[in-house]
PDB file of N, CA and C in Angstrom:
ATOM      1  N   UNK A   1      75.624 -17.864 -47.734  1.00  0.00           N
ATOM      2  CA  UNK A   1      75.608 -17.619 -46.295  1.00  0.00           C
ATOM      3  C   UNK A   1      75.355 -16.148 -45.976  1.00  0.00           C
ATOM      4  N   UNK A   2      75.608 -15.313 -46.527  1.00  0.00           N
ATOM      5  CA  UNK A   2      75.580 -14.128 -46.436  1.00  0.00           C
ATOM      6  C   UNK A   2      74.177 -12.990 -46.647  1.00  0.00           C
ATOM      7  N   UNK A   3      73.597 -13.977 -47.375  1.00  0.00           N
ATOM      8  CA  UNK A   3      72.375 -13.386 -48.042  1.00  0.00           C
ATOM      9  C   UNK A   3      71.459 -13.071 -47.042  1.00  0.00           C
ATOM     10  N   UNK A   4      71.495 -14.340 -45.868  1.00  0.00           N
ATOM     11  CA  UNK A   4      70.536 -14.204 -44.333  1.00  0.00           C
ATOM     12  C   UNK A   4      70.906 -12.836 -43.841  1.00  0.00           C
ATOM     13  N   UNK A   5      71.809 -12.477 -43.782  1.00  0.00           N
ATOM     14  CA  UNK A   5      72.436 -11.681 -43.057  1.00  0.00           C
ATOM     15  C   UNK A   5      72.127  -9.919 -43.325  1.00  0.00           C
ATOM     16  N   UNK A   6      72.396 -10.288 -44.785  1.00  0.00           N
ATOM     17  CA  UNK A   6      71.975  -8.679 -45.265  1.00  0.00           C
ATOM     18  C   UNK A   6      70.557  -8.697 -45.342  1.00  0.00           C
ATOM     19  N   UNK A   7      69.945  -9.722 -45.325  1.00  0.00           N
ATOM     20  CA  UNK A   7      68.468  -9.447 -45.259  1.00  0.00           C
ATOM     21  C   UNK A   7      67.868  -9.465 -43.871  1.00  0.00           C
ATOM     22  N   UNK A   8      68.786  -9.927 -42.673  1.00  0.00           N
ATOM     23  CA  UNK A   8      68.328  -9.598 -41.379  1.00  0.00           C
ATOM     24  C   UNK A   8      68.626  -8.419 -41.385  1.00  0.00           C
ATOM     25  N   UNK A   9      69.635  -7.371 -41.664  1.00  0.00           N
ATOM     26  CA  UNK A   9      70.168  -6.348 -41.693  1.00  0.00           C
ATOM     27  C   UNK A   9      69.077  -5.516 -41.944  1.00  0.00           C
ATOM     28  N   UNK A  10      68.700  -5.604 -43.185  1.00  0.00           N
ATOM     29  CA  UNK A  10      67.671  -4.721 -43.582  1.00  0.00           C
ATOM     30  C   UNK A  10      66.620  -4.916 -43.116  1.00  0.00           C
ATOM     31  N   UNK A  11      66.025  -6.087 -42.801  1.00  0.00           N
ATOM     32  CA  UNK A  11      64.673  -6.413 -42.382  1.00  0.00           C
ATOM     33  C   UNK A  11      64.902  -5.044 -40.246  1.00  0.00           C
ATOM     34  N   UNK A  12      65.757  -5.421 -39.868  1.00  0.00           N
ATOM     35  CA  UNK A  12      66.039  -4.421 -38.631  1.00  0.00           C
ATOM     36  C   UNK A  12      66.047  -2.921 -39.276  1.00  0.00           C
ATOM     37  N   UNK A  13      66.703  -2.714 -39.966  1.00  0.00           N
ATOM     38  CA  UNK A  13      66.687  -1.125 -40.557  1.00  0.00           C
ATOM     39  C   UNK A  13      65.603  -0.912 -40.904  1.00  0.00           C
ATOM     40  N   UNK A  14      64.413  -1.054 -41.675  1.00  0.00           N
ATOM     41  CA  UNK A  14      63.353  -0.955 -42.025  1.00  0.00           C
ATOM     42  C   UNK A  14      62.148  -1.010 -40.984  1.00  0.00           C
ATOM     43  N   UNK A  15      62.108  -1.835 -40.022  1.00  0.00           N
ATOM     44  CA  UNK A  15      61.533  -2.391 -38.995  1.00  0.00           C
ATOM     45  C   UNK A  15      62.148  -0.702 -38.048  1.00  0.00           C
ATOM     46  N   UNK A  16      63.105  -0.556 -38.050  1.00  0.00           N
ATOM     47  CA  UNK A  16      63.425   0.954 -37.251  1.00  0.00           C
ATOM     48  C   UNK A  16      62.945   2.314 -37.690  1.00  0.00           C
ATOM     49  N   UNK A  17      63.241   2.062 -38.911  1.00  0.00           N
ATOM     50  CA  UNK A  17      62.704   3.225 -39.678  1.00  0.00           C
ATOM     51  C   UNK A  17      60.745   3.297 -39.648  1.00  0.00           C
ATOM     52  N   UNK A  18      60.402   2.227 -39.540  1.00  0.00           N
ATOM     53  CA  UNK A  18      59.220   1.771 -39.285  1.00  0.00           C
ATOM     54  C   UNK A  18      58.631   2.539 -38.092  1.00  0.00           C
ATOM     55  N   UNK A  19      59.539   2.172 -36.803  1.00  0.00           N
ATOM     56  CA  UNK A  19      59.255   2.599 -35.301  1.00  0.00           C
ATOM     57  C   UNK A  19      59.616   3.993 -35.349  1.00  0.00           C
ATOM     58  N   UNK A  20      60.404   4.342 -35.923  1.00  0.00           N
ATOM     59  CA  UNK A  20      60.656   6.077 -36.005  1.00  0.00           C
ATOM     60  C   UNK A  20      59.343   6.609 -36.448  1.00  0.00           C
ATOM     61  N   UNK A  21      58.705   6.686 -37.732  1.00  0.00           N
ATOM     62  CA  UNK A  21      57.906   7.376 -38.504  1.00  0.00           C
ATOM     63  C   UNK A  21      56.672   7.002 -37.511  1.00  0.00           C
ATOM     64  N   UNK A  22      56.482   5.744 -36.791  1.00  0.00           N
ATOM     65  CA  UNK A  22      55.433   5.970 -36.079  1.00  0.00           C
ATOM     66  C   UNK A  22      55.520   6.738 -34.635  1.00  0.00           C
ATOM     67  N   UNK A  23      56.508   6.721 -33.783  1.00  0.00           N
ATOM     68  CA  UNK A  23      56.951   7.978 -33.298  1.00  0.00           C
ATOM     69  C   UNK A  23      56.691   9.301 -33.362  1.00  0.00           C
ATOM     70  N   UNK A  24      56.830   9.281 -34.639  1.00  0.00           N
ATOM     71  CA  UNK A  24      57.114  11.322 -34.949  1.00  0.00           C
ATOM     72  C   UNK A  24      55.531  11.174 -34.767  1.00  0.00           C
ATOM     73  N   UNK A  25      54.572  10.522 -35.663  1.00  0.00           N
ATOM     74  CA  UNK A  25      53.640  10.571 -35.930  1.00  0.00           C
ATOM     75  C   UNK A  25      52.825  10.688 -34.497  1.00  0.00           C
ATOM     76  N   UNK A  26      52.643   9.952 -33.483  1.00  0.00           N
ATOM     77  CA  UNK A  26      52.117   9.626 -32.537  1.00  0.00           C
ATOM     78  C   UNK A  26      52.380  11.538 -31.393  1.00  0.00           C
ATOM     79  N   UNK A  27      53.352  11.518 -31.571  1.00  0.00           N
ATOM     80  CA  UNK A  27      53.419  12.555 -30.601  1.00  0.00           C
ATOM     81  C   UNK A  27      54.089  14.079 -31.676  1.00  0.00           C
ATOM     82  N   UNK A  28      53.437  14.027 -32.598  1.00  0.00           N
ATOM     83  CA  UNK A  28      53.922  14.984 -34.184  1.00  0.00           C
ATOM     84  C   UNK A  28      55.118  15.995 -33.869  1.00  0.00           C
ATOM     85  N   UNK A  29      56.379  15.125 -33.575  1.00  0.00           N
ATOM     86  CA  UNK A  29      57.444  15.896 -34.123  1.00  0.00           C
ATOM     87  C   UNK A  29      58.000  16.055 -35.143  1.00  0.00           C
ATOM     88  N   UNK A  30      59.433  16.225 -35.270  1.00  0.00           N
ATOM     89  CA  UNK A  30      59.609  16.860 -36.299  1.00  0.00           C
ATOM     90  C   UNK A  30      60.388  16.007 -37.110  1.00  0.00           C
ATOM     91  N   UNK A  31      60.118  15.648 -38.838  1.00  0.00           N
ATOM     92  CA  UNK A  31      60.516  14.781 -39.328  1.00  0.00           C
ATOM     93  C   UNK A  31      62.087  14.236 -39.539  1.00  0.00           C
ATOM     94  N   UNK A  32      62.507  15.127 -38.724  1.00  0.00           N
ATOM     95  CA  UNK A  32      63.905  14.530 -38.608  1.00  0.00           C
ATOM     96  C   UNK A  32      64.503  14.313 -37.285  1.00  0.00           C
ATOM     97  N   UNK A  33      63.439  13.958 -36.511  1.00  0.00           N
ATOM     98  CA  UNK A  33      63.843  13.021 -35.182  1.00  0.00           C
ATOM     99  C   UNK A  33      63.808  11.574 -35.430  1.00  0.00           C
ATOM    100  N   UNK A  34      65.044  10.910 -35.218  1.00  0.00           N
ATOM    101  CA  UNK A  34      64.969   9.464 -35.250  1.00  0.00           C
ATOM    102  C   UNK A  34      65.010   8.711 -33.813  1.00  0.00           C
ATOM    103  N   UNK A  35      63.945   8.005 -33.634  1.00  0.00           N
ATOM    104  CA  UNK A  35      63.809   6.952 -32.021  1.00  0.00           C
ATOM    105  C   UNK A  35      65.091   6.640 -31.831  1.00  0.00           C
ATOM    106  N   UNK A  36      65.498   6.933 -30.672  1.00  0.00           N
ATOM    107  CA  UNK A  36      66.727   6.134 -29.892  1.00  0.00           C
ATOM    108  C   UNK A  36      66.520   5.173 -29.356  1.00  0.00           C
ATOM    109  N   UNK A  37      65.283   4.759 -28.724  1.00  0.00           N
ATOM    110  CA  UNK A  37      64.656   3.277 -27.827  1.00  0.00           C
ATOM    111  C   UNK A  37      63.341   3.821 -27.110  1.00  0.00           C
ATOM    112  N   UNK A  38      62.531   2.826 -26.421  1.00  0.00           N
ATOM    113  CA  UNK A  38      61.872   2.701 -25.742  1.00  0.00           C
ATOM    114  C   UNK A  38      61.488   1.851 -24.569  1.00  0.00           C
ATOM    115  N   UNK A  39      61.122   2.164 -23.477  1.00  0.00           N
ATOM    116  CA  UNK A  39      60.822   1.212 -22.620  1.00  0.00           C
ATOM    117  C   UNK A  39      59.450   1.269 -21.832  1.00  0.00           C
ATOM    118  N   UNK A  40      58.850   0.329 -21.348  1.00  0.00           N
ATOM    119  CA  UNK A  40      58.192   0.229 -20.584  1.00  0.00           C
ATOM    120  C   UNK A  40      58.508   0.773 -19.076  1.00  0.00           C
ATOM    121  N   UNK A  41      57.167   2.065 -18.744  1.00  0.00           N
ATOM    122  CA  UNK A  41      57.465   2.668 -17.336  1.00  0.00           C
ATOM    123  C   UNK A  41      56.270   2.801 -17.143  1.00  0.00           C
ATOM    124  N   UNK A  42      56.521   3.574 -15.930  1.00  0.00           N
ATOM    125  CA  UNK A  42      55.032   4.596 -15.257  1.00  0.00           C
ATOM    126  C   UNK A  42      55.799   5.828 -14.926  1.00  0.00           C
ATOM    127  N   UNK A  43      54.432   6.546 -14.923  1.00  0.00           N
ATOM    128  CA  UNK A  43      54.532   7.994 -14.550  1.00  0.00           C
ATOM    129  C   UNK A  43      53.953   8.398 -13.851  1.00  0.00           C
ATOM    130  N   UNK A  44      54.102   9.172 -12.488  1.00  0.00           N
ATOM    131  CA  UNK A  44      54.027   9.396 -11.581  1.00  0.00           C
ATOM    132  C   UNK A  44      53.111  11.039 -11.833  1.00  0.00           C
ATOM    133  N   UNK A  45      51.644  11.408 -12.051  1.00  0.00           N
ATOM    134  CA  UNK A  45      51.029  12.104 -12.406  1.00  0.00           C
ATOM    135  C   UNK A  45      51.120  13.387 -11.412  1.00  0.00           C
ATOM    136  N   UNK A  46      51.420  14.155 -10.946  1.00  0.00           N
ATOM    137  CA  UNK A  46      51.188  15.518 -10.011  1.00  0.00           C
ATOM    138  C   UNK A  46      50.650  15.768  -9.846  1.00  0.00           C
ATOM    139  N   UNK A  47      49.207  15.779 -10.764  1.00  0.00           N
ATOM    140  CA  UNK A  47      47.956  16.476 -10.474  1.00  0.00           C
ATOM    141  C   UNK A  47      47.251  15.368  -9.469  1.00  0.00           C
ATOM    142  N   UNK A  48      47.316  14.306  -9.628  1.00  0.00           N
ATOM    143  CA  UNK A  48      46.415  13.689  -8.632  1.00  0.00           C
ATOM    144  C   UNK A  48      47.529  12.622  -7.923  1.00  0.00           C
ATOM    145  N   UNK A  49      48.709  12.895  -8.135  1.00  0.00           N
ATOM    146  CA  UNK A  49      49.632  11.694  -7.366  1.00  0.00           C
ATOM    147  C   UNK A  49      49.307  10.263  -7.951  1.00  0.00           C
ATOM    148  N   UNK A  50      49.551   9.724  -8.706  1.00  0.00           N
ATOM    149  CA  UNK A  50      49.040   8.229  -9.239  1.00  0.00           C
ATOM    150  C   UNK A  50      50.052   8.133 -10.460  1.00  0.00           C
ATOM    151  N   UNK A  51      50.043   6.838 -10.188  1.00  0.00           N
ATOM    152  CA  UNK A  51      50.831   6.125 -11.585  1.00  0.00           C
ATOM    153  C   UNK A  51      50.362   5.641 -12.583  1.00  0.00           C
ATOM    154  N   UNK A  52      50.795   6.298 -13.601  1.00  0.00           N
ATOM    155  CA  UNK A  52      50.384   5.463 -14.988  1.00  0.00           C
ATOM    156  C   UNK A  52      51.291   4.386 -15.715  1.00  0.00           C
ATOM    157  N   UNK A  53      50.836   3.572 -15.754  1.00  0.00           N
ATOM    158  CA  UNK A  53      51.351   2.644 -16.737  1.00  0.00           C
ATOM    159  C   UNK A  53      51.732   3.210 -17.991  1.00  0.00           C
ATOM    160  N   UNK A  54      52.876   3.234 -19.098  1.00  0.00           N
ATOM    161  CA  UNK A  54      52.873   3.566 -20.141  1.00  0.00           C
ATOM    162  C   UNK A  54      54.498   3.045 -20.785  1.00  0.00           C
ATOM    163  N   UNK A  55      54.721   3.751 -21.940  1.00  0.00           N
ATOM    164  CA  UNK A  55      55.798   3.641 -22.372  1.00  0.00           C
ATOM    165  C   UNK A  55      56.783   4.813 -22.639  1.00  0.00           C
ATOM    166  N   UNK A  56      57.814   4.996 -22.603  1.00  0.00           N
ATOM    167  CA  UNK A  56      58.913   6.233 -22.330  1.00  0.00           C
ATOM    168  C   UNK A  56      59.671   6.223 -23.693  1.00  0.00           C
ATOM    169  N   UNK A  57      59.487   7.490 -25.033  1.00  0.00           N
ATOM    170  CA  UNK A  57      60.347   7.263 -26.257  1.00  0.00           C
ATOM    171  C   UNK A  57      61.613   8.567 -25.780  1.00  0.00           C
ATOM    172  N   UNK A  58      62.486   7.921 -26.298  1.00  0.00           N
ATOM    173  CA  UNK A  58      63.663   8.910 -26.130  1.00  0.00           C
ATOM    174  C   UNK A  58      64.446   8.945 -27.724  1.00  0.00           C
ATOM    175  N   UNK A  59      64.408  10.094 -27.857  1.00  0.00           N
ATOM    176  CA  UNK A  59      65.009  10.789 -29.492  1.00  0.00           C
ATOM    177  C   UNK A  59      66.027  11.711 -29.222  1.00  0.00           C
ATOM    178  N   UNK A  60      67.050  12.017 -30.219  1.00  0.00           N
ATOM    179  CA  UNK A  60      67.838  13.163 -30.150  1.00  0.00           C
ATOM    180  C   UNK A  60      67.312  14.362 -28.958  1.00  0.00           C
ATOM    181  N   UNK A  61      66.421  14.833 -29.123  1.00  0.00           N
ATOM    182  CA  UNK A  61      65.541  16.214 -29.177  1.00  0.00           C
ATOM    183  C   UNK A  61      64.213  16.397 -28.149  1.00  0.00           C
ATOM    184  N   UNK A  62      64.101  14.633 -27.707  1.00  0.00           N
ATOM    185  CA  UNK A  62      62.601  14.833 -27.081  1.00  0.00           C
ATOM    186  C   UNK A  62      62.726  13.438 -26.551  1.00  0.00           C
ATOM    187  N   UNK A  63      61.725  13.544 -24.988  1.00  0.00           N
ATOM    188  CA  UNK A  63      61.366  12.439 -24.033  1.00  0.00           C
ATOM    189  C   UNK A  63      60.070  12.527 -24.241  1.00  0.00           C
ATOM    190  N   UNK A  64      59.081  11.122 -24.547  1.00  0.00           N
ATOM    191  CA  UNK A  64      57.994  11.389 -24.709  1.00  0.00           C
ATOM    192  C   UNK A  64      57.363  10.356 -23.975  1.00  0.00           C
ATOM    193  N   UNK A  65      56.074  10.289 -23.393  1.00  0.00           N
ATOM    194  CA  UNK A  65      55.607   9.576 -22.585  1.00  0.00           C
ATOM    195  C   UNK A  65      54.040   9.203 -23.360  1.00  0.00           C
ATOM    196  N   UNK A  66      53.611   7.660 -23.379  1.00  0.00           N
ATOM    197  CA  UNK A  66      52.040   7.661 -23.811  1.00  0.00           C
ATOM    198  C   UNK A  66      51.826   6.548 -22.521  1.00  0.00           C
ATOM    199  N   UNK A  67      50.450   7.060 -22.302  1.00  0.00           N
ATOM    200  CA  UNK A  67      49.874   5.738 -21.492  1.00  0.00           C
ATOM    201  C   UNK A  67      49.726   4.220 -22.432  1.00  0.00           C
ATOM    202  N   UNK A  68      49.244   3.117 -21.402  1.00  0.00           N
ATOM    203  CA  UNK A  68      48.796   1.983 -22.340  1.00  0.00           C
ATOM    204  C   UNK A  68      46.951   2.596 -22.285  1.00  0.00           C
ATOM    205  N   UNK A  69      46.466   2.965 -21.539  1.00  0.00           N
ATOM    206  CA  UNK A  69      45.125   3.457 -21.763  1.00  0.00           C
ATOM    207  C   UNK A  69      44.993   4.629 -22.516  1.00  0.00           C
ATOM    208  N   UNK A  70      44.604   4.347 -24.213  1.00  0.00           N
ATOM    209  CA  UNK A  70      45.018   5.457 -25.078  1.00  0.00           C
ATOM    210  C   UNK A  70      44.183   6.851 -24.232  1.00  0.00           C
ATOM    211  N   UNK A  71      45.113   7.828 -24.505  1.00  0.00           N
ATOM    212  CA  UNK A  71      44.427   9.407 -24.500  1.00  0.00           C
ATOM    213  C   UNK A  71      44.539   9.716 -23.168  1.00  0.00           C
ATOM    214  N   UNK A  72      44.655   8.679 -21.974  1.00  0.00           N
ATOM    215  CA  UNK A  72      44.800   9.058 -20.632  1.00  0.00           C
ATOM    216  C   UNK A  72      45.581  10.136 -20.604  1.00  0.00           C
ATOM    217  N   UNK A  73      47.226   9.466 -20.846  1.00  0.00           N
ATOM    218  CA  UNK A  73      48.153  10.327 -20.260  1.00  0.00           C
ATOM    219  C   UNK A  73      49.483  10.573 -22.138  1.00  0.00           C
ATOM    220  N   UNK A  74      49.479  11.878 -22.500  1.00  0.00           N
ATOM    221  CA  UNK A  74      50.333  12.051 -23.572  1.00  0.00           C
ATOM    222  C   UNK A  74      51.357  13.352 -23.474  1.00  0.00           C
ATOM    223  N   UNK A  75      52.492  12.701 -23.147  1.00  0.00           N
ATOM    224  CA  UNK A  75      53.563  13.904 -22.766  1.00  0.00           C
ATOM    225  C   UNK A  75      54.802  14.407 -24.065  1.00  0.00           C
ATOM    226  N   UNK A  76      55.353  15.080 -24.377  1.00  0.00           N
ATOM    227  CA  UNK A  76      56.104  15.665 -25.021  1.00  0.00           C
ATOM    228  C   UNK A  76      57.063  16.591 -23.666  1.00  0.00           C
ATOM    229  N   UNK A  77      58.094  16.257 -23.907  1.00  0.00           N
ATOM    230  CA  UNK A  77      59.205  17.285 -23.139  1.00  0.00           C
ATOM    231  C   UNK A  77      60.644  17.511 -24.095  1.00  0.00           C
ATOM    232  N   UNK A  78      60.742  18.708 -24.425  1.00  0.00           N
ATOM    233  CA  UNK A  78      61.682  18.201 -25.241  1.00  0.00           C
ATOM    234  C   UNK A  78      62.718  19.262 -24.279  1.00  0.00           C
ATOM    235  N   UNK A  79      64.010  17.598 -24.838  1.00  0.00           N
ATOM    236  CA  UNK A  79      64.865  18.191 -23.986  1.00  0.00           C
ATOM    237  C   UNK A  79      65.793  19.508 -24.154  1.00  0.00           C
ATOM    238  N   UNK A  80      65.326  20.267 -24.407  1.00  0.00           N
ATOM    239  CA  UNK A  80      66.765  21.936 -24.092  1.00  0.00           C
ATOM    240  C   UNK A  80      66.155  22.392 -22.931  1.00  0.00           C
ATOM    241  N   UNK A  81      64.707  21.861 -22.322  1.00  0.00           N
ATOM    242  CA  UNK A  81      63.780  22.514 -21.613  1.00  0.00           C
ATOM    243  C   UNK A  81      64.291  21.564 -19.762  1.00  0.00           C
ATOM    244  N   UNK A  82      65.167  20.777 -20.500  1.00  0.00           N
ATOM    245  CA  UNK A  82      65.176  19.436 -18.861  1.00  0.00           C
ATOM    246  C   UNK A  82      66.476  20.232 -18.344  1.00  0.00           C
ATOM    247  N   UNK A  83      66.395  20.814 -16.851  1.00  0.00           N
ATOM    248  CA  UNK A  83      67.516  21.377 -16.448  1.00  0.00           C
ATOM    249  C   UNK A  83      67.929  20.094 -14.974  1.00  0.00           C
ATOM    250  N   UNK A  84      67.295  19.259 -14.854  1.00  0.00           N
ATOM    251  CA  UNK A  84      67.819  18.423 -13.722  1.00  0.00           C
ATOM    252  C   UNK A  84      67.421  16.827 -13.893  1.00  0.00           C
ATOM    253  N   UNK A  85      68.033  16.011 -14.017  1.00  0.00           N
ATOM    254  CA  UNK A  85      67.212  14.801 -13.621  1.00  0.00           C
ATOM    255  C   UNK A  85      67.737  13.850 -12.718  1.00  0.00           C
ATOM    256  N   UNK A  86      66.844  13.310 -12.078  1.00  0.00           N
ATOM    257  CA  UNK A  86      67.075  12.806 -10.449  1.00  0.00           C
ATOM    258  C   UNK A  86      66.408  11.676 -10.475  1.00  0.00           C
ATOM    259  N   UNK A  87      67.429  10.497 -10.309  1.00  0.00           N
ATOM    260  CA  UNK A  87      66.875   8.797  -9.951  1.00  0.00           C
ATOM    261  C   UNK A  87      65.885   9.079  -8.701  1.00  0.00           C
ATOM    262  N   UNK A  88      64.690   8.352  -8.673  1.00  0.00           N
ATOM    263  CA  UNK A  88      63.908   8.271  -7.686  1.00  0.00           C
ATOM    264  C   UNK A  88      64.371   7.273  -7.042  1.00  0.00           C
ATOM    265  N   UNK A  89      64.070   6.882  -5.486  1.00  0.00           N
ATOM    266  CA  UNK A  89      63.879   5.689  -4.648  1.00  0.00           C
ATOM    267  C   UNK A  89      63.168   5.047  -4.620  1.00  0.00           C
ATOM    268  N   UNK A  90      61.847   5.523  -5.309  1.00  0.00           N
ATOM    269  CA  UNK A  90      60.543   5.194  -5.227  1.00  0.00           C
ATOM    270  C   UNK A  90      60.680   4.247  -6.310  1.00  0.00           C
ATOM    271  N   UNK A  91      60.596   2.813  -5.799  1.00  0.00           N
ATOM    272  CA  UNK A  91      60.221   1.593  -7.528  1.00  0.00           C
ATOM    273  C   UNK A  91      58.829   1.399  -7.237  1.00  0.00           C
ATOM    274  N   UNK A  92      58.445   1.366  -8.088  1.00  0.00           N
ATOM    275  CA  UNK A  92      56.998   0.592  -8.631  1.00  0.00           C
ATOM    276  C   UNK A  92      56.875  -1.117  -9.082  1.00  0.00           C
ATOM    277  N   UNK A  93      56.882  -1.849  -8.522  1.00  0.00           N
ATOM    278  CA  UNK A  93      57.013  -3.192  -9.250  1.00  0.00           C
ATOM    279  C   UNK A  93      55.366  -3.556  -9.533  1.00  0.00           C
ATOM    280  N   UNK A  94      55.421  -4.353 -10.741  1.00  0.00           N
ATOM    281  CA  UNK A  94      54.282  -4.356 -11.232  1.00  0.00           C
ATOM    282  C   UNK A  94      54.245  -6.160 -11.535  1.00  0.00           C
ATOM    283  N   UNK A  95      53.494  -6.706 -11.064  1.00  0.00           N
ATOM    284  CA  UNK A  95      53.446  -8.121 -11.176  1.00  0.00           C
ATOM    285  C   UNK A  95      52.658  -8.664 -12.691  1.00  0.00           C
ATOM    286  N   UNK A  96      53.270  -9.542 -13.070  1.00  0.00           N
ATOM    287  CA  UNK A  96      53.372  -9.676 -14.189  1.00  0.00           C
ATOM    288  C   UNK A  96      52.420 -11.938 -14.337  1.00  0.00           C
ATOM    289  N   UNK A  97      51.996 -11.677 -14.562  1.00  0.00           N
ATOM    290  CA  UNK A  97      51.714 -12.953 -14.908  1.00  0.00           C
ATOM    291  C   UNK A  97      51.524 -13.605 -16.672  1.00  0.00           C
ATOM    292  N   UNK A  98      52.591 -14.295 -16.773  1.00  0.00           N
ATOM    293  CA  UNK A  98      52.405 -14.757 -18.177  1.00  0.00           C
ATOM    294  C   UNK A  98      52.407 -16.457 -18.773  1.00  0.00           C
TER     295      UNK A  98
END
């Protein structure tokens, strides 16, 4: 009974360690940042006011942003540099058909 278990175990640890190394890689930090999660967002661009579709990685050390349209939009902020952050009012709902 047990055997499922340590091998789901590992099959998740590996599968993480997996999503980390492609992380660092994607936005080249530093090899000892490990992914905390990710989610699906948009980003709200300044230069021209518009939203991008993308995904949001959050690590020890760094918030990173990629579009789904590669090369559009690629952010790095790492955080010692974030002195405020503020929930918007503004939602974006994005309709979804599946």
């Amino acid at each position: 009974k047990n055997v499922p278990k340590k091998a789901s175990f590992l099959k998740r640890d590996l599968d993480a360690r997996a999503q980390s190394d492609a992380y660092k890689l994607m936005f080249r930090l530093p090899s000892s940042e490990k992914l905390d999660g990710s989610i699906d967002c948009t980003l709200m661009t300044p230069y021209n006011k518009k939203h991008v579709a993308g995904r949001l990685f959050l690590s020890q050390n760094y918030i990173c942003f990629e579009s789904r349209v590669k090369s559009q939009v690629s952010l790095v902020i790492p955080l010692r540099d974030v002195k405020l952050a503020e929930k918007s009012k503004t939602t974006l709902r994005a309709n979804r058909s599946t």
